[in-house]
PDB file of N, CA and C in Angstrom:
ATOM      1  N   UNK A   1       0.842  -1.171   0.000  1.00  0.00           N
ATOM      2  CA  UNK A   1       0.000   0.000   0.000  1.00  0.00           C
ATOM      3  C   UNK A   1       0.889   1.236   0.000  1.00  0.00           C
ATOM      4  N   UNK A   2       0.429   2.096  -0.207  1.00  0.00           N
ATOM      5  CA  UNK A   2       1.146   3.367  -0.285  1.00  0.00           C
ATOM      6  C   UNK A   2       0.749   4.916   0.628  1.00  0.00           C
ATOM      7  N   UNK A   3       1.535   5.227   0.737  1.00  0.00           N
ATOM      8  CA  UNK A   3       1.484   6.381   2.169  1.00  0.00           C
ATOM      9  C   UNK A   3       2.507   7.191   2.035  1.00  0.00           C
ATOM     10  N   UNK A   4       1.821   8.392   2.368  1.00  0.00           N
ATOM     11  CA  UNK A   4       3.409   9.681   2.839  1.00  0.00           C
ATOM     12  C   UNK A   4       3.646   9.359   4.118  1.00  0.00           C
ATOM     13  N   UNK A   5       4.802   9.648   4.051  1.00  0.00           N
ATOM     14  CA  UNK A   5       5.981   9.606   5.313  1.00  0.00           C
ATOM     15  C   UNK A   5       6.635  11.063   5.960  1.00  0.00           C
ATOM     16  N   UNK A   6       6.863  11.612   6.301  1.00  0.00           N
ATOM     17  CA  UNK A   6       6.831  12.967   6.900  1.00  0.00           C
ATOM     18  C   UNK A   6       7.954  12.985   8.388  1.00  0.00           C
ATOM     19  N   UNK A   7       9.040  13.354   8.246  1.00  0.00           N
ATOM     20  CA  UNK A   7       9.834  13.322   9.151  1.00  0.00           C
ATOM     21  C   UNK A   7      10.489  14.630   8.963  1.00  0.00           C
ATOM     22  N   UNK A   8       9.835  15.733  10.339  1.00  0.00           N
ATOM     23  CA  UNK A   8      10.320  16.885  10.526  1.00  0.00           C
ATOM     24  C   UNK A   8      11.959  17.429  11.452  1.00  0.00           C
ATOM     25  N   UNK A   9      12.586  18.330  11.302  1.00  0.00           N
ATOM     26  CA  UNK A   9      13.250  18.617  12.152  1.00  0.00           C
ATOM     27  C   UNK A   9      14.915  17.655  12.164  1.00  0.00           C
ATOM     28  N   UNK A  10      15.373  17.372  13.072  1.00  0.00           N
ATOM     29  CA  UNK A  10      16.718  16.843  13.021  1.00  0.00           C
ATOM     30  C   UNK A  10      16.094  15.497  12.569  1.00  0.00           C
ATOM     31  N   UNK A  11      14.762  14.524  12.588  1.00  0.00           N
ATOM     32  CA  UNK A  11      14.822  13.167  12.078  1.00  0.00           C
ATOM     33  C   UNK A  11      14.540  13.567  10.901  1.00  0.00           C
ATOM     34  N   UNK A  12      14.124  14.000  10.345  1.00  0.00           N
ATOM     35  CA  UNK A  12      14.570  14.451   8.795  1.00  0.00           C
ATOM     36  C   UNK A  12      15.573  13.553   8.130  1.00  0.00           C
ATOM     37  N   UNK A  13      16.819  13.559   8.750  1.00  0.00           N
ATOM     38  CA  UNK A  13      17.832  12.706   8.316  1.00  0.00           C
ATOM     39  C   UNK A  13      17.733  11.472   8.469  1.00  0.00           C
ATOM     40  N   UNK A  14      17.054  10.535   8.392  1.00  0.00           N
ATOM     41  CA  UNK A  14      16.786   9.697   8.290  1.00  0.00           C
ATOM     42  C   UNK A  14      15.858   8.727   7.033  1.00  0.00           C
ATOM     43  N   UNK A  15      15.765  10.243   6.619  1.00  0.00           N
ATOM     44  CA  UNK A  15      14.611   9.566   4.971  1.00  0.00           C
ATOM     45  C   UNK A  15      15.885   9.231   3.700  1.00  0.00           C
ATOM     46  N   UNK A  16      15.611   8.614   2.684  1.00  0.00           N
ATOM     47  CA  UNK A  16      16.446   8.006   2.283  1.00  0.00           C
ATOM     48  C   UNK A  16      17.124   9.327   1.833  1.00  0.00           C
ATOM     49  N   UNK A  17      18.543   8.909   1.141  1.00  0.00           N
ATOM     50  CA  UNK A  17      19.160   9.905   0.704  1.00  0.00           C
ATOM     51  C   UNK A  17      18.799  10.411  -1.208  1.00  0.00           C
ATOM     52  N   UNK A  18      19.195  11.651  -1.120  1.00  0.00           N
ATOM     53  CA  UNK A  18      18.006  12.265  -2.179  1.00  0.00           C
ATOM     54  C   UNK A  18      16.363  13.063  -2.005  1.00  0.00           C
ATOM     55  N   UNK A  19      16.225  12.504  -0.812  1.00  0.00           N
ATOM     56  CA  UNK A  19      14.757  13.214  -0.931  1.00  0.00           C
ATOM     57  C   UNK A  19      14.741  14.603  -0.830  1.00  0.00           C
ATOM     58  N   UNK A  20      14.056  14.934  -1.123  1.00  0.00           N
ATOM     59  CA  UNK A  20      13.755  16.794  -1.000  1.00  0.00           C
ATOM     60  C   UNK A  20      12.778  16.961  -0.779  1.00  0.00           C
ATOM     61  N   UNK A  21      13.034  17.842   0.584  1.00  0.00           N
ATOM     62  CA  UNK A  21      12.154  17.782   1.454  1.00  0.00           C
ATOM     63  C   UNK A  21      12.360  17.289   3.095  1.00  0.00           C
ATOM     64  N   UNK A  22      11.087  17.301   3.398  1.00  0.00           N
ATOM     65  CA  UNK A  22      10.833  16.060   4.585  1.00  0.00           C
ATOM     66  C   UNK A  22       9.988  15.471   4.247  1.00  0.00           C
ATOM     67  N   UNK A  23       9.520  14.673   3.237  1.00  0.00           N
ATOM     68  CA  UNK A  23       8.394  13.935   2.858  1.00  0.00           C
ATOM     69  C   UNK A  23       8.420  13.037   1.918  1.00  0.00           C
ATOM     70  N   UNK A  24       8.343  11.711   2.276  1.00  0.00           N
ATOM     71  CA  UNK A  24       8.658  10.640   0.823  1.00  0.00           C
ATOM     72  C   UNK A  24       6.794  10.152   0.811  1.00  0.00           C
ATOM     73  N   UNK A  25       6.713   9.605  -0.772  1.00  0.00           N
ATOM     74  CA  UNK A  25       5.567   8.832  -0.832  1.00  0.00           C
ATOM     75  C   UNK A  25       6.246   7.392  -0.592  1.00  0.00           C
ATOM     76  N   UNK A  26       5.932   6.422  -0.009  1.00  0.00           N
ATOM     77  CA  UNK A  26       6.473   4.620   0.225  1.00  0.00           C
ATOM     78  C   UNK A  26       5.616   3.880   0.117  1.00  0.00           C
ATOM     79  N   UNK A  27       5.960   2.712  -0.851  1.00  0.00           N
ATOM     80  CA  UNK A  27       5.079   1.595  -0.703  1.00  0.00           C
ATOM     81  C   UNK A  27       5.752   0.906   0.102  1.00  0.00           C
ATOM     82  N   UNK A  28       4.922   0.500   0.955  1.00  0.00           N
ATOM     83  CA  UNK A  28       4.617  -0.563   2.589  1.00  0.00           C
ATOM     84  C   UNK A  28       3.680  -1.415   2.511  1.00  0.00           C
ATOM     85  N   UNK A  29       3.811  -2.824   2.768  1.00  0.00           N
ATOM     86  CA  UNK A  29       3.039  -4.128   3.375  1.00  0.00           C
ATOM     87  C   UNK A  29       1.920  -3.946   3.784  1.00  0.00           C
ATOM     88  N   UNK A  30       1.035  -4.042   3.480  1.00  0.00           N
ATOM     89  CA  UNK A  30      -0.345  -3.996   4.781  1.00  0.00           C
ATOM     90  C   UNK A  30       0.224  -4.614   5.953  1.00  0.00           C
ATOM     91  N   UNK A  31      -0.238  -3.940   6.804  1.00  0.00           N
ATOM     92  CA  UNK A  31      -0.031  -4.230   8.779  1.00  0.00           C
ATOM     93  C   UNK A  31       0.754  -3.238   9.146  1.00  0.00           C
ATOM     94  N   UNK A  32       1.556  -2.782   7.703  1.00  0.00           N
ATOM     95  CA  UNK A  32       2.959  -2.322   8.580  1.00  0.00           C
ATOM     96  C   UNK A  32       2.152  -1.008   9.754  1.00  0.00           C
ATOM     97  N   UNK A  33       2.973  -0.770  10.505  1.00  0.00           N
ATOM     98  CA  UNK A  33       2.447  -0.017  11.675  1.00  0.00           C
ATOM     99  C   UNK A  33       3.472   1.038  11.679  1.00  0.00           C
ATOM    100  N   UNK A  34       2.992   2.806  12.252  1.00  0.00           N
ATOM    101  CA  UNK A  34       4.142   3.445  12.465  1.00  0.00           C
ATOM    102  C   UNK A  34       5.168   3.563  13.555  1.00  0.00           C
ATOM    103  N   UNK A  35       5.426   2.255  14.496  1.00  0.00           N
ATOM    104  CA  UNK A  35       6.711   1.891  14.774  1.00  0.00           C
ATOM    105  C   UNK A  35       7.231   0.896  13.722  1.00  0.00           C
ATOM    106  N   UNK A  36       6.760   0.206  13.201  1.00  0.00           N
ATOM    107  CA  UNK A  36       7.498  -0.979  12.026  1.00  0.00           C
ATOM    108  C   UNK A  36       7.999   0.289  11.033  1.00  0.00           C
ATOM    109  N   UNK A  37       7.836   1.271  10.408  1.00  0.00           N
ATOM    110  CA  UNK A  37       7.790   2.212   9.765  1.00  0.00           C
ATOM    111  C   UNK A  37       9.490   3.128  10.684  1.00  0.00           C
ATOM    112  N   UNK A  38       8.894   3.530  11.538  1.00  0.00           N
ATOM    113  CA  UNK A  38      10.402   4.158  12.422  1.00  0.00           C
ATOM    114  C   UNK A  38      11.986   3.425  12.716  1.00  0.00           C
ATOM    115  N   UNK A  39      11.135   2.252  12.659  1.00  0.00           N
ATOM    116  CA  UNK A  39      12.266   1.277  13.111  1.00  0.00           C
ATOM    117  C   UNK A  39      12.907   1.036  11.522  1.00  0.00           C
ATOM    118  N   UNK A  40      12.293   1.125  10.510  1.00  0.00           N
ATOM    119  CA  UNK A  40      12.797   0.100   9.290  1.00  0.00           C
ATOM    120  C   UNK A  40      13.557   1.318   8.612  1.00  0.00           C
ATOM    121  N   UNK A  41      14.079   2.740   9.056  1.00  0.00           N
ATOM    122  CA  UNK A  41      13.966   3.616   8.507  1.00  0.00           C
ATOM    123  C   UNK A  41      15.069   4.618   9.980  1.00  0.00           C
ATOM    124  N   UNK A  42      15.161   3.356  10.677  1.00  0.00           N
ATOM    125  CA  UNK A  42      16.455   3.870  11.595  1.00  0.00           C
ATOM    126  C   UNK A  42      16.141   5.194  12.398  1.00  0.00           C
ATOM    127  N   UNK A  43      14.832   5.296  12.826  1.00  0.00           N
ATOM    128  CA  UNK A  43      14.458   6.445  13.609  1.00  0.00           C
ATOM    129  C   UNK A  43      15.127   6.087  15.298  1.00  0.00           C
ATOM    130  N   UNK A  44      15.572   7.058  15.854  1.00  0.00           N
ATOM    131  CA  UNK A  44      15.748   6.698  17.621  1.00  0.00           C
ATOM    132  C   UNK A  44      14.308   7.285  18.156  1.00  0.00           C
ATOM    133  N   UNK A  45      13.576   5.931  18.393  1.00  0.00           N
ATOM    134  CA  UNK A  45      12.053   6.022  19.355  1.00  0.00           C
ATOM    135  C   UNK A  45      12.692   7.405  20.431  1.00  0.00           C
ATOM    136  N   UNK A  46      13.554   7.242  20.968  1.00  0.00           N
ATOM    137  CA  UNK A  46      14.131   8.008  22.094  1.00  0.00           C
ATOM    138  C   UNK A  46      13.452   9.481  21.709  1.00  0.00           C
ATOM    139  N   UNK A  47      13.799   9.768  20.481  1.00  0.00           N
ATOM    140  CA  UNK A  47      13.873  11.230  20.179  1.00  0.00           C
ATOM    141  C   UNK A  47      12.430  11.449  19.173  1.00  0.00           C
ATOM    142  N   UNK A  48      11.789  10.482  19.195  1.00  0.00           N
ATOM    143  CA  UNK A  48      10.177  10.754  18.768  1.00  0.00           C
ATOM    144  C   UNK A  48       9.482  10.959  19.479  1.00  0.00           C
ATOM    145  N   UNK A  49       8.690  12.548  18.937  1.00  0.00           N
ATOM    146  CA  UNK A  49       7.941  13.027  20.323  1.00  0.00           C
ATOM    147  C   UNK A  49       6.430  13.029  19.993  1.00  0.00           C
ATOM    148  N   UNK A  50       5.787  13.648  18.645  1.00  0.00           N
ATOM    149  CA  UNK A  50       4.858  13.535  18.076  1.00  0.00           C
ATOM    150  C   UNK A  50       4.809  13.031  16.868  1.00  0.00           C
ATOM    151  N   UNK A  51       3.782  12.381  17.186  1.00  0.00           N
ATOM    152  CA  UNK A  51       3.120  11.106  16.131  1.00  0.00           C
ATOM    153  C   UNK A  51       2.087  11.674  15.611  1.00  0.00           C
ATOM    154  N   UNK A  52       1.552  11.823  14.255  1.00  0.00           N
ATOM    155  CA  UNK A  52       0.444  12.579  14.062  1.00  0.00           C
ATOM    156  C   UNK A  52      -0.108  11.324  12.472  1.00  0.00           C
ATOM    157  N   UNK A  53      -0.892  10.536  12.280  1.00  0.00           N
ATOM    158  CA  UNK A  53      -1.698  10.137  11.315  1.00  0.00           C
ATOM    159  C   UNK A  53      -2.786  10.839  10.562  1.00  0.00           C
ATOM    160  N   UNK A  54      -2.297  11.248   9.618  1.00  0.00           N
ATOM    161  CA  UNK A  54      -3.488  12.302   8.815  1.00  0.00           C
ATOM    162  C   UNK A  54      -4.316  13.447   9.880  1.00  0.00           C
ATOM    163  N   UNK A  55      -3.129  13.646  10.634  1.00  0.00           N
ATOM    164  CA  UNK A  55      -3.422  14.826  11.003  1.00  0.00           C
ATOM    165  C   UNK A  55      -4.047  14.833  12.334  1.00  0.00           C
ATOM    166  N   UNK A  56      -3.789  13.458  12.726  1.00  0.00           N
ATOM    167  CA  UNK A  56      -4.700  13.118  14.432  1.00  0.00           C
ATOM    168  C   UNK A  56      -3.860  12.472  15.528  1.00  0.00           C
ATOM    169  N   UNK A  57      -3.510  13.233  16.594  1.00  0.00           N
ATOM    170  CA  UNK A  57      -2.285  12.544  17.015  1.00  0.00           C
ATOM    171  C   UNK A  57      -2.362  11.262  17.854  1.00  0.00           C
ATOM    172  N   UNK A  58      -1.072  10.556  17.703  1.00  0.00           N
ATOM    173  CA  UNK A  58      -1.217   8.944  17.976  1.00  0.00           C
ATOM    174  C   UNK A  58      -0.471   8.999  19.171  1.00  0.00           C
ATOM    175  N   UNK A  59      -0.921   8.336  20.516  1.00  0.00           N
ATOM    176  CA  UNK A  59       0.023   7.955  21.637  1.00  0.00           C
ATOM    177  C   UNK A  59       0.631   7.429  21.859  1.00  0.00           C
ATOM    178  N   UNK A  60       1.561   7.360  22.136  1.00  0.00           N
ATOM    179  CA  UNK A  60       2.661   6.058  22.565  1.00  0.00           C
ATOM    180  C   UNK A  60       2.428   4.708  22.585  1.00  0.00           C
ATOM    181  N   UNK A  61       0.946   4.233  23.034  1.00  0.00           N
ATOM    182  CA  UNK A  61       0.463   3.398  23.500  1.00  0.00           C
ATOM    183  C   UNK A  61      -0.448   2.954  21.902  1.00  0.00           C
ATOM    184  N   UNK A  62      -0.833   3.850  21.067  1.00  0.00           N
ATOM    185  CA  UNK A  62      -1.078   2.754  20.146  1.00  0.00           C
ATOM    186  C   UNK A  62      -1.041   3.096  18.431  1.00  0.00           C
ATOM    187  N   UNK A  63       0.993   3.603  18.747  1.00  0.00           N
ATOM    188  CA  UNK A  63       1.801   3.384  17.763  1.00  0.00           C
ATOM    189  C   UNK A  63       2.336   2.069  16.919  1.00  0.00           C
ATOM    190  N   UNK A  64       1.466   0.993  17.426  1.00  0.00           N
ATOM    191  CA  UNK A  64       1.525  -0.195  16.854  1.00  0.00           C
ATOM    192  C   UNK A  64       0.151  -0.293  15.616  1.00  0.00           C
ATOM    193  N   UNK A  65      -0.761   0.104  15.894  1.00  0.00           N
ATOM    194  CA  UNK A  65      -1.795   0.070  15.091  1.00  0.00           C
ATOM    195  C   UNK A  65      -1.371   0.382  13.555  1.00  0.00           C
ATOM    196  N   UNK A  66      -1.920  -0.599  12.773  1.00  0.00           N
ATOM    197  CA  UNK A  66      -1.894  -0.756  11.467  1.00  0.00           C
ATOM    198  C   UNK A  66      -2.137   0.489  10.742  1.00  0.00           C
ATOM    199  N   UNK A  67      -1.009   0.690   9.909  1.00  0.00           N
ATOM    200  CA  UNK A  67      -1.399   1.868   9.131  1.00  0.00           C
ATOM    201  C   UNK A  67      -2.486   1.419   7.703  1.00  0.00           C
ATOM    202  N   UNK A  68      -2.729   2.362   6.812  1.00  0.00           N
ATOM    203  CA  UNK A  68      -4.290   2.092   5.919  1.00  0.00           C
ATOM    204  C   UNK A  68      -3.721   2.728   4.607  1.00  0.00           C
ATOM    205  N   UNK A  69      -4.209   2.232   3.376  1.00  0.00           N
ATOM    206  CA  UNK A  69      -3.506   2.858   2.092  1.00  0.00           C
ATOM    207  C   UNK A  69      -4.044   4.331   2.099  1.00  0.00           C
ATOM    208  N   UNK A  70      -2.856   5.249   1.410  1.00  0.00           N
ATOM    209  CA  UNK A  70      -3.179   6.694   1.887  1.00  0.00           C
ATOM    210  C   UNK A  70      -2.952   7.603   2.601  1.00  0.00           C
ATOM    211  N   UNK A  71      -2.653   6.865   4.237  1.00  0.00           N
ATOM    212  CA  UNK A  71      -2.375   7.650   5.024  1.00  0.00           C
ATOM    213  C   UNK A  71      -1.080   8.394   4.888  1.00  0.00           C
ATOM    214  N   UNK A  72      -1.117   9.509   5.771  1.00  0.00           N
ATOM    215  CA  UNK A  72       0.204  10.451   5.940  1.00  0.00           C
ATOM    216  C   UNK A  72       0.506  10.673   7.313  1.00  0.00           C
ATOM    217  N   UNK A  73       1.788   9.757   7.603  1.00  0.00           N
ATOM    218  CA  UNK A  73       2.275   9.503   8.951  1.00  0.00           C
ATOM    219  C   UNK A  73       3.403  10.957   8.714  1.00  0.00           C
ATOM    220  N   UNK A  74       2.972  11.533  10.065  1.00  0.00           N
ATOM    221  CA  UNK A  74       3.971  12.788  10.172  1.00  0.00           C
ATOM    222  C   UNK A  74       4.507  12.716  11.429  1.00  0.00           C
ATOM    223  N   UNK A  75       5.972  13.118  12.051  1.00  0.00           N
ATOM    224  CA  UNK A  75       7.043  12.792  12.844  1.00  0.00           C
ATOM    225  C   UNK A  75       7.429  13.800  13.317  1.00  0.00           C
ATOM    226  N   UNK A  76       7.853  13.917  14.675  1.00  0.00           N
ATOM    227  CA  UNK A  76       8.430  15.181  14.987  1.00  0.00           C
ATOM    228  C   UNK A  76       9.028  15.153  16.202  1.00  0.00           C
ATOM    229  N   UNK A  77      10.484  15.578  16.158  1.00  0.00           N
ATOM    230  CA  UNK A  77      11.356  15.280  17.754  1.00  0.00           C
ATOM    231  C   UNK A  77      10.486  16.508  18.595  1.00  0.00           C
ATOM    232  N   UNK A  78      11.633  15.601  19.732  1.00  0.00           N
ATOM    233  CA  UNK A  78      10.656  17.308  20.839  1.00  0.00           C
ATOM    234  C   UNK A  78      11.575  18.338  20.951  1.00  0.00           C
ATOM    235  N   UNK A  79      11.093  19.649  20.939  1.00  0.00           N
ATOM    236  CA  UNK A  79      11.437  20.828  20.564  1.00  0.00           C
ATOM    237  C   UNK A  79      12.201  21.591  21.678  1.00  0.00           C
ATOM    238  N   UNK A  80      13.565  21.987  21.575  1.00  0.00           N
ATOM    239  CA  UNK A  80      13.653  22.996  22.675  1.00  0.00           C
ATOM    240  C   UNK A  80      14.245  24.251  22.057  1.00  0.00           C
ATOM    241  N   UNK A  81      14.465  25.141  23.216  1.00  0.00           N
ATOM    242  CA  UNK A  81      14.623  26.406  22.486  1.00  0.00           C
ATOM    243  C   UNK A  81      14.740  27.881  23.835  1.00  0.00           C
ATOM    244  N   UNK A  82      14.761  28.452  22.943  1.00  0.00           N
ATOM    245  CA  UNK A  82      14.625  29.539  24.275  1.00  0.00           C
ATOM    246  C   UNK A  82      14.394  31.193  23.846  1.00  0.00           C
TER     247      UNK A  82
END
């Protein structure tokens, strides 16, 4: 199935090399889930702070749930600053 992928900020670096942007389209397995997705793609869980699926944010607790053809998984470390 196919889905945007969306990795903001310093995980950015982690989308393949070449992309432009922060945003790839990927074909993915049905089931795959957006930790199977972080992990296959060398994200540090450590430094993932928001999870957002078409725009609705996902908790920690059920970042395993199957992603759906279409969707747009978006990523984002946590922010500091001053």
């Amino acid at each position: 199935m196919k889905l945007k992928f969306k990795l903001y900020a310093s995980l950015g670096e982690h989308l393949p090399s070449g992309t432009s942007g922060h945003e790839i389209s990927i074909e993915v397995p049905k089931e795959t889930t957006p930790l199977m997705l972080l992990k296959e793609h060398g994200v540090p869980l450590a430094e993932v702070h928001l999870v957002l699926i078409n725009g609705i944010f996902i908790p920690v607790s059920q970042r395993d749930i199957p992603l759906n053809e279409g969707d747009e998984l978006a990523v984002w470390p946590a922010v500091a600053g001053g």
